[in-house]
C-alpha atoms as a PDB file:
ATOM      1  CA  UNK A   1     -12.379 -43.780 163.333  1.00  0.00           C
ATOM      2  CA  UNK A   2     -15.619 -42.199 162.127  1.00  0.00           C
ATOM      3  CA  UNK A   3     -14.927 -38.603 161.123  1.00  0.00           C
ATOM      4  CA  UNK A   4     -18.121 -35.987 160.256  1.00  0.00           C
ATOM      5  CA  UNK A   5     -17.799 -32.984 158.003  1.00  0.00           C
ATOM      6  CA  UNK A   6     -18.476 -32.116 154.140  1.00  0.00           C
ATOM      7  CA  UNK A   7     -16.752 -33.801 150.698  1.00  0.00           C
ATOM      8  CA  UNK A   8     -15.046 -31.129 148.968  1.00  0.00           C
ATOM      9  CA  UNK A   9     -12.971 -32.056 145.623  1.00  0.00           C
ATOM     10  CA  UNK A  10      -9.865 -29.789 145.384  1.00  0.00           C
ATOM     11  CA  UNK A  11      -8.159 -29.401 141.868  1.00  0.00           C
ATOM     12  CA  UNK A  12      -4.333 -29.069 143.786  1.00  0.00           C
ATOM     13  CA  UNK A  13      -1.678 -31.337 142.181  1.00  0.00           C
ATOM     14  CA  UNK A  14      -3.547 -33.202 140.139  1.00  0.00           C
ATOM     15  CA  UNK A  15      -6.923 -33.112 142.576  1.00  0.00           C
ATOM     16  CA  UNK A  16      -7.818 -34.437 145.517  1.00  0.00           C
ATOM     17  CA  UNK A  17     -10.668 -35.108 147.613  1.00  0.00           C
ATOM     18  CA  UNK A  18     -10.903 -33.324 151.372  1.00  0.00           C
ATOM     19  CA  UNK A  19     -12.993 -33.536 154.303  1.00  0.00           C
ATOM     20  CA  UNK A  20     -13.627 -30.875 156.285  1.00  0.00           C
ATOM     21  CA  UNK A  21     -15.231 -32.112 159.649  1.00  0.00           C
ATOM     22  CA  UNK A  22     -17.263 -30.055 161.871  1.00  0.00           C
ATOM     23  CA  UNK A  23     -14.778 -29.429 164.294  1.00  0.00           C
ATOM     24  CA  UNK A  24     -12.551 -27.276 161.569  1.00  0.00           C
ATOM     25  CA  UNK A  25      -9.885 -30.396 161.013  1.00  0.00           C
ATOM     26  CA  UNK A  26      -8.954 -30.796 157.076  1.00  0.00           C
ATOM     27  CA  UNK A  27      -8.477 -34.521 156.515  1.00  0.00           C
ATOM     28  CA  UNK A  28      -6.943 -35.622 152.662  1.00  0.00           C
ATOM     29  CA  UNK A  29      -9.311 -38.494 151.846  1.00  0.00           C
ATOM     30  CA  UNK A  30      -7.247 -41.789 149.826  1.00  0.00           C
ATOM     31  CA  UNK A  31      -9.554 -44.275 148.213  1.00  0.00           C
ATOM     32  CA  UNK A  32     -13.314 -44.641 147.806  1.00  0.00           C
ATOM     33  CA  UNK A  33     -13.137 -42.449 145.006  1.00  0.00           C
ATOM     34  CA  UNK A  34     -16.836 -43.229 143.373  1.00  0.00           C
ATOM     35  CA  UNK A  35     -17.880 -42.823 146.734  1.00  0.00           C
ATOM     36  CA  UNK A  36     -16.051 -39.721 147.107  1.00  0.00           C
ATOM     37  CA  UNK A  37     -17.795 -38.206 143.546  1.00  0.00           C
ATOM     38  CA  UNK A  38     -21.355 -39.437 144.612  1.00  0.00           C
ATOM     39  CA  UNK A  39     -20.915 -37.229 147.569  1.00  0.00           C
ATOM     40  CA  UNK A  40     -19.481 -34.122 146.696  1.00  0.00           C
ATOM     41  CA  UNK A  41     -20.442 -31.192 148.474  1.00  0.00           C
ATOM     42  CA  UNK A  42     -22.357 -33.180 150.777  1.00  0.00           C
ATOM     43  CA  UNK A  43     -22.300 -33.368 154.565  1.00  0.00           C
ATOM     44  CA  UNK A  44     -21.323 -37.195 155.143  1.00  0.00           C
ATOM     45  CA  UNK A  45     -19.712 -39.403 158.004  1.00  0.00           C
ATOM     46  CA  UNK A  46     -16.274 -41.255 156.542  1.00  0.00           C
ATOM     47  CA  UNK A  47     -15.186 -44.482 158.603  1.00  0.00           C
ATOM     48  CA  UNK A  48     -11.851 -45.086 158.061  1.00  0.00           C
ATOM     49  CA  UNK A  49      -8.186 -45.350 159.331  1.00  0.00           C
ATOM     50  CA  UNK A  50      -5.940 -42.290 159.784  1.00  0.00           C
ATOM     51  CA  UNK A  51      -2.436 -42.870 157.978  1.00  0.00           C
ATOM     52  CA  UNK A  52       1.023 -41.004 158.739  1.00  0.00           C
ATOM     53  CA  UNK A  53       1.983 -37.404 158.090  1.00  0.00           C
ATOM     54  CA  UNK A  54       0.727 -35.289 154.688  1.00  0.00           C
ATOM     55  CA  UNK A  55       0.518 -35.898 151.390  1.00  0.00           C
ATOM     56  CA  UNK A  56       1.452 -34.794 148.358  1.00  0.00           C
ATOM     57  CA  UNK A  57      -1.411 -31.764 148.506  1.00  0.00           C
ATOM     58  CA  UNK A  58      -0.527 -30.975 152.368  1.00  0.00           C
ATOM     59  CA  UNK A  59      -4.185 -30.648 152.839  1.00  0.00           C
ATOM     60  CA  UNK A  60      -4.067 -31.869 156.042  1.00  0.00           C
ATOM     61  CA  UNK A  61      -3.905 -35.559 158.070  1.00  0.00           C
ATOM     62  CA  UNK A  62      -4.636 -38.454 155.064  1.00  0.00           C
ATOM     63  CA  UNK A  63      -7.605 -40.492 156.149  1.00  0.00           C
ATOM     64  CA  UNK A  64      -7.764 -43.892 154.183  1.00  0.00           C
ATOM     65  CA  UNK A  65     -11.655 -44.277 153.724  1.00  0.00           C
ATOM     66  CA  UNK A  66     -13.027 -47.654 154.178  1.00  0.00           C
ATOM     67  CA  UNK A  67     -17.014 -46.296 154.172  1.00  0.00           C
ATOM     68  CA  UNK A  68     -19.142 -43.036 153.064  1.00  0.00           C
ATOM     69  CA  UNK A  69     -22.522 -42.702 154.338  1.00  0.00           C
ATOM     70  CA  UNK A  70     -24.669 -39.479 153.201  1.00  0.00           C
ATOM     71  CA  UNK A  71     -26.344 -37.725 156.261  1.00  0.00           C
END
C-alpha cells in the first residue's frame, strides 16, 4: 500500500516515528529508520505493508515501511 501524509518523530515510550496521511489516519511507522530521520517533518509517500493491531505507543495502525520517497 502507498500511504501519503507528513513524518513526524514522537518522543512516547522510548520514540517513535508517525505518519499522518492526508486523509487524518495516524499510521506507527516500523523500520526504515534513516529514512524515517532524513525525512522528518516532511510531506512524503511511504510504500509499505500494514501489520496487525497497535503498538506499544497506540499511535495508530503500524505500517512496516519498505520505501520513503520525499514529495
Amino acid at each position: 500500500m502507498k500511504v501519503t501524509g507528513t513524518v513526524e518523530f514522537v518522543d512516547l515510550e522510548g520514540g517513535l516515528w508517525r505518519l499522518t496521511a492526508d486523509d487524518g489516519t495516524r499510521y506507527t511507522l516500523i523500520g526504515s529508520k534513516g529514512d524515517l530521520k532524513s525525512a522528518k517533518g516532511a510531506r512524503v509517500e511511504v510504500e509499505g505493508s500494514l501489520d496487525e493491531g497497535f503498538g506499544i505507543g497506540m499511535s495508530g495502525p503500524q505500517l512496516r515501511v519498505s520505501r520513503v520517497r520525499k514529495l
